[in-house]
PDB file of N, CA and C in Angstrom:
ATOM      1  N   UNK A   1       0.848  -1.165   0.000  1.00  0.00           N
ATOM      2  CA  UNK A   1       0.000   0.000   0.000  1.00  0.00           C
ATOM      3  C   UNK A   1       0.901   1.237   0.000  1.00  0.00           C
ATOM      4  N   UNK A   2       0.605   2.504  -0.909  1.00  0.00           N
ATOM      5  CA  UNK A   2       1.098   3.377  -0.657  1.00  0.00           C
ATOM      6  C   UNK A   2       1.307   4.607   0.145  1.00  0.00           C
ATOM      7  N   UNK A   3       1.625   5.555  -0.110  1.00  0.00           N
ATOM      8  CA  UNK A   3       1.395   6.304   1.154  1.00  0.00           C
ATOM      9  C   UNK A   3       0.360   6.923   0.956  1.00  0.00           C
ATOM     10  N   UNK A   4      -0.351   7.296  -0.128  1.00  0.00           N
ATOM     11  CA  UNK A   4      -1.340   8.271  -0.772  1.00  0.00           C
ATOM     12  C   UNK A   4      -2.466   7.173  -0.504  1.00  0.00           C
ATOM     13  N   UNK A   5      -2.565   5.955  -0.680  1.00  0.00           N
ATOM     14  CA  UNK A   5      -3.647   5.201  -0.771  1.00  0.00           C
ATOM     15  C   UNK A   5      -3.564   5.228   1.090  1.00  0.00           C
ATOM     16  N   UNK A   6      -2.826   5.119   1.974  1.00  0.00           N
ATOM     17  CA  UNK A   6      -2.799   4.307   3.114  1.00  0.00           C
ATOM     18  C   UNK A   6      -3.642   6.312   3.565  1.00  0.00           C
ATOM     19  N   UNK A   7      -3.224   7.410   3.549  1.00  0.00           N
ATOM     20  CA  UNK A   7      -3.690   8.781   3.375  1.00  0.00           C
ATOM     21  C   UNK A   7      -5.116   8.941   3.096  1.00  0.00           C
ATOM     22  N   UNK A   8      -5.436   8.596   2.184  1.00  0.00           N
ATOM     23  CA  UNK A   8      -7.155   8.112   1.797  1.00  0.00           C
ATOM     24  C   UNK A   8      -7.898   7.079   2.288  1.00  0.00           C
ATOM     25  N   UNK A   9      -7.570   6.367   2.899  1.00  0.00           N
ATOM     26  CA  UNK A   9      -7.688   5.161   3.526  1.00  0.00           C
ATOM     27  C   UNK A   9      -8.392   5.980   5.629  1.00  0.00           C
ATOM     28  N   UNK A  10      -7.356   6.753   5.526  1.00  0.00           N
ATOM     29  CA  UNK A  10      -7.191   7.440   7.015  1.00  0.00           C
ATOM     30  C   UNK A  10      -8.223   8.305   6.926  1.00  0.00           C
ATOM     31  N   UNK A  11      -8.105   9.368   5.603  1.00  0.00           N
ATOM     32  CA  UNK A  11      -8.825  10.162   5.697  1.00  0.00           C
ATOM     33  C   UNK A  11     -10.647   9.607   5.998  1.00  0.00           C
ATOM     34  N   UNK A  12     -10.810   8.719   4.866  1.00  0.00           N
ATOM     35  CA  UNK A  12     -12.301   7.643   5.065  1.00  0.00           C
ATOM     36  C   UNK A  12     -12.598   7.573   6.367  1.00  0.00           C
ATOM     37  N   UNK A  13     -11.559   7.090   6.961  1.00  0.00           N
ATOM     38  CA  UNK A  13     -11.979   6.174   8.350  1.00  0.00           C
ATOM     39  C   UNK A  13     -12.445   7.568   9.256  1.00  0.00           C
ATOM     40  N   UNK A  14     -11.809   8.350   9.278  1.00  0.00           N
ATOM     41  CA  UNK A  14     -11.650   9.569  10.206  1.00  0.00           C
ATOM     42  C   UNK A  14     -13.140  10.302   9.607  1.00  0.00           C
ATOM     43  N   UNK A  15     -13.533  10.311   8.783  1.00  0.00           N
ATOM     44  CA  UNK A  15     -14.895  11.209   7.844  1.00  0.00           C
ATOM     45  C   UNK A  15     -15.925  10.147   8.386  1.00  0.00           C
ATOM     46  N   UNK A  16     -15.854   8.911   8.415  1.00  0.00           N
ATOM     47  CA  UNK A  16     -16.744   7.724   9.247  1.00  0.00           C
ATOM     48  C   UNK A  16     -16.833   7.793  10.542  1.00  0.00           C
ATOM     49  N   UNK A  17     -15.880   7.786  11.016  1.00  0.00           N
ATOM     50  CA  UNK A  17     -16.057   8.035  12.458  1.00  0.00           C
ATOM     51  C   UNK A  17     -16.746   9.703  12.937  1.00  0.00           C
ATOM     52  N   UNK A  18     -16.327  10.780  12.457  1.00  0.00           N
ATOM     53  CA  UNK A  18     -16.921  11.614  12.415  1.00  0.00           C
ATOM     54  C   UNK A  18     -18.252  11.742  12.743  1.00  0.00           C
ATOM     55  N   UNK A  19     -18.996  11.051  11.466  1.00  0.00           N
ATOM     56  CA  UNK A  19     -20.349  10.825  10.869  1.00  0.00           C
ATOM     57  C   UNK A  19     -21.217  10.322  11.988  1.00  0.00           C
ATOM     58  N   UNK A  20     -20.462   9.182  12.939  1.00  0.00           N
ATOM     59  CA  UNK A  20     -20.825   8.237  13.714  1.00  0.00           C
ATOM     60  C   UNK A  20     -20.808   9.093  14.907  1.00  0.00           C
ATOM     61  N   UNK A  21     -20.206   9.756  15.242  1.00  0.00           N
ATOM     62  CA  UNK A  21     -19.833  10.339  16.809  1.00  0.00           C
ATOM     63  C   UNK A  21     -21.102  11.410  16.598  1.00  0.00           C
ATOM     64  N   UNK A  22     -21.314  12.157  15.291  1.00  0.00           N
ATOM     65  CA  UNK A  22     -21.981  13.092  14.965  1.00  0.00           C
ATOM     66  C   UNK A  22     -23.494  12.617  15.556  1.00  0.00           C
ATOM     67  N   UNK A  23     -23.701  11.341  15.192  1.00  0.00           N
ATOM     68  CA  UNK A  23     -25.265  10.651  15.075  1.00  0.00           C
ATOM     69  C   UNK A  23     -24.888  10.240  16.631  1.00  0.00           C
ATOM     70  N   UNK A  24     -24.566   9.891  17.294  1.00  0.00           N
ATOM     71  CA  UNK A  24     -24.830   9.428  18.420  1.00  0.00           C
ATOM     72  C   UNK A  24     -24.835  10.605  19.180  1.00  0.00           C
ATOM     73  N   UNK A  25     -24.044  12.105  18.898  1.00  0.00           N
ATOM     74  CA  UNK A  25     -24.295  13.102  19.772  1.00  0.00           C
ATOM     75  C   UNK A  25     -25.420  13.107  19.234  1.00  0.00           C
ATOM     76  N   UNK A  26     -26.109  13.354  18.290  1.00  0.00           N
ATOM     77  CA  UNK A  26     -27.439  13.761  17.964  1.00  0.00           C
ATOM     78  C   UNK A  26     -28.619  12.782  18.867  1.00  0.00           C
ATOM     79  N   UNK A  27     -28.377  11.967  19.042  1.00  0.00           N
ATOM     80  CA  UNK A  27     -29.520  10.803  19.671  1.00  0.00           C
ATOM     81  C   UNK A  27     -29.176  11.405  21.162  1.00  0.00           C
ATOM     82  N   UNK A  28     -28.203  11.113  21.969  1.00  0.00           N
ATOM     83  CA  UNK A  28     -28.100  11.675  23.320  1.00  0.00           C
ATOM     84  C   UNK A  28     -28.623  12.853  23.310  1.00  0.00           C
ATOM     85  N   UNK A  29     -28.081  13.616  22.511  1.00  0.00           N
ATOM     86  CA  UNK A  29     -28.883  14.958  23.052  1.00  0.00           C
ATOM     87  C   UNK A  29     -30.537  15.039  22.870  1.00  0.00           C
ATOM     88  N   UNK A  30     -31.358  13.845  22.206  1.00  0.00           N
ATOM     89  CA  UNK A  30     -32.619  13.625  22.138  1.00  0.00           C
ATOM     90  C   UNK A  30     -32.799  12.963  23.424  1.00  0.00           C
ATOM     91  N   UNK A  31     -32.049  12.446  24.167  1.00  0.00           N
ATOM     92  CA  UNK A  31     -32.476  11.596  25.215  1.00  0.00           C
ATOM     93  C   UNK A  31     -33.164  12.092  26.413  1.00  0.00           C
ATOM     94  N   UNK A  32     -34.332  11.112  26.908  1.00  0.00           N
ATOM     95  CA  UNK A  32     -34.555  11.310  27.862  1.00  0.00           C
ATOM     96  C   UNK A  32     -35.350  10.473  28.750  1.00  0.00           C
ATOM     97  N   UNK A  33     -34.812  10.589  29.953  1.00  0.00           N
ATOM     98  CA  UNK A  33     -35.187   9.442  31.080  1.00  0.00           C
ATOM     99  C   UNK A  33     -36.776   8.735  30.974  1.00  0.00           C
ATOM    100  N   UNK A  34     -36.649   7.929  30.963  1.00  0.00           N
ATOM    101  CA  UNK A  34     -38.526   7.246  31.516  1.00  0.00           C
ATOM    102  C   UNK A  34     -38.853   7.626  32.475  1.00  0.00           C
ATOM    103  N   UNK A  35     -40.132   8.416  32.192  1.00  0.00           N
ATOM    104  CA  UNK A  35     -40.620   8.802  33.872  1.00  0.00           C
ATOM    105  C   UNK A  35     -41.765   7.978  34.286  1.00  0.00           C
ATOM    106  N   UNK A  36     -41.576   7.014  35.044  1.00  0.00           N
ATOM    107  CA  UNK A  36     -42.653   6.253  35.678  1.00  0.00           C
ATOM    108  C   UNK A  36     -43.933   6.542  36.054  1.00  0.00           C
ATOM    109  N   UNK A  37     -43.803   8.168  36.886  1.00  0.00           N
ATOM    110  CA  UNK A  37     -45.262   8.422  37.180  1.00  0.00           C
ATOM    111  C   UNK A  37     -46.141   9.194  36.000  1.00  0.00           C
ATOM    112  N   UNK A  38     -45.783   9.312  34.491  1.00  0.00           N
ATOM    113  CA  UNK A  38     -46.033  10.142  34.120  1.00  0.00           C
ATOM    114  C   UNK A  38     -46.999   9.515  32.862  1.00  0.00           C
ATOM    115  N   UNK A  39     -47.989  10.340  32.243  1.00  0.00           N
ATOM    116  CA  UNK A  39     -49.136   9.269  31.828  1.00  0.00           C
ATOM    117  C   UNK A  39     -48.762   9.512  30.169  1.00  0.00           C
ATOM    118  N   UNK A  40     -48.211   8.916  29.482  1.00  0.00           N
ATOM    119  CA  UNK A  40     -47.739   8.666  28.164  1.00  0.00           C
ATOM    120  C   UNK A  40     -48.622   8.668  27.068  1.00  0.00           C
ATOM    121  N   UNK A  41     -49.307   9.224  26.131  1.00  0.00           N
ATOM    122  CA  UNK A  41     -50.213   9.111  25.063  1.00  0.00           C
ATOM    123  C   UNK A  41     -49.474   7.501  24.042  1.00  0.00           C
ATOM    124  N   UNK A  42     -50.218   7.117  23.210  1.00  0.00           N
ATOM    125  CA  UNK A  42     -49.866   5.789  22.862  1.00  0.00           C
ATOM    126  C   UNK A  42     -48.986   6.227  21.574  1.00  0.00           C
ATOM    127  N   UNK A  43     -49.130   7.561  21.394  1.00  0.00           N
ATOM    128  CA  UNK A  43     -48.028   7.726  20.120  1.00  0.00           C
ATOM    129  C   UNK A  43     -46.599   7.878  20.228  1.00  0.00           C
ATOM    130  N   UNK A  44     -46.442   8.248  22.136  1.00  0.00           N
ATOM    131  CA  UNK A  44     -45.235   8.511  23.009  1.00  0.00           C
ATOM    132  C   UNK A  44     -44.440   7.165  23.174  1.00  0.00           C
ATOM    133  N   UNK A  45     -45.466   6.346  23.366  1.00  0.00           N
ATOM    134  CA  UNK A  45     -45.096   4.592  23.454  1.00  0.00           C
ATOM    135  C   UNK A  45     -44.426   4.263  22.365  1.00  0.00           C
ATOM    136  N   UNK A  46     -44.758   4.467  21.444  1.00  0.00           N
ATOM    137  CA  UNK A  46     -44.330   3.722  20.035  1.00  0.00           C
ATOM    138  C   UNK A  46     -43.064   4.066  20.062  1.00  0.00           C
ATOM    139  N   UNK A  47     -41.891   2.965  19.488  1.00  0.00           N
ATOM    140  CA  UNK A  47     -40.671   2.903  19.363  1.00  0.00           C
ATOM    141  C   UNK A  47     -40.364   3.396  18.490  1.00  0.00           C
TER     142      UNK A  47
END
């Protein structure tokens, strides 16, 4: 492998991982706790 291919290779992985860290901050920051006492409509339920 060369150095230019092994370079593009890095760059991919690093633009993927990116992508990935990007989407999982995005979901955490949607998150939020189950509240037990609290009365849920059935559209809230749905996964």
């Amino acid at each position: 492998m060369t150095s230019s291919e092994y370079d593009a290779l890095v760059a991919a992985a690093a633009q993927r991982y990116a992508n990935s860290a990007g989407m999982v901050e995005a979901s955490l920051r949607r998150y939020r706790p189950f509240d037990v006492p609290r009365t849920y409509s059935a559209g809230e339920l749905e996964p």
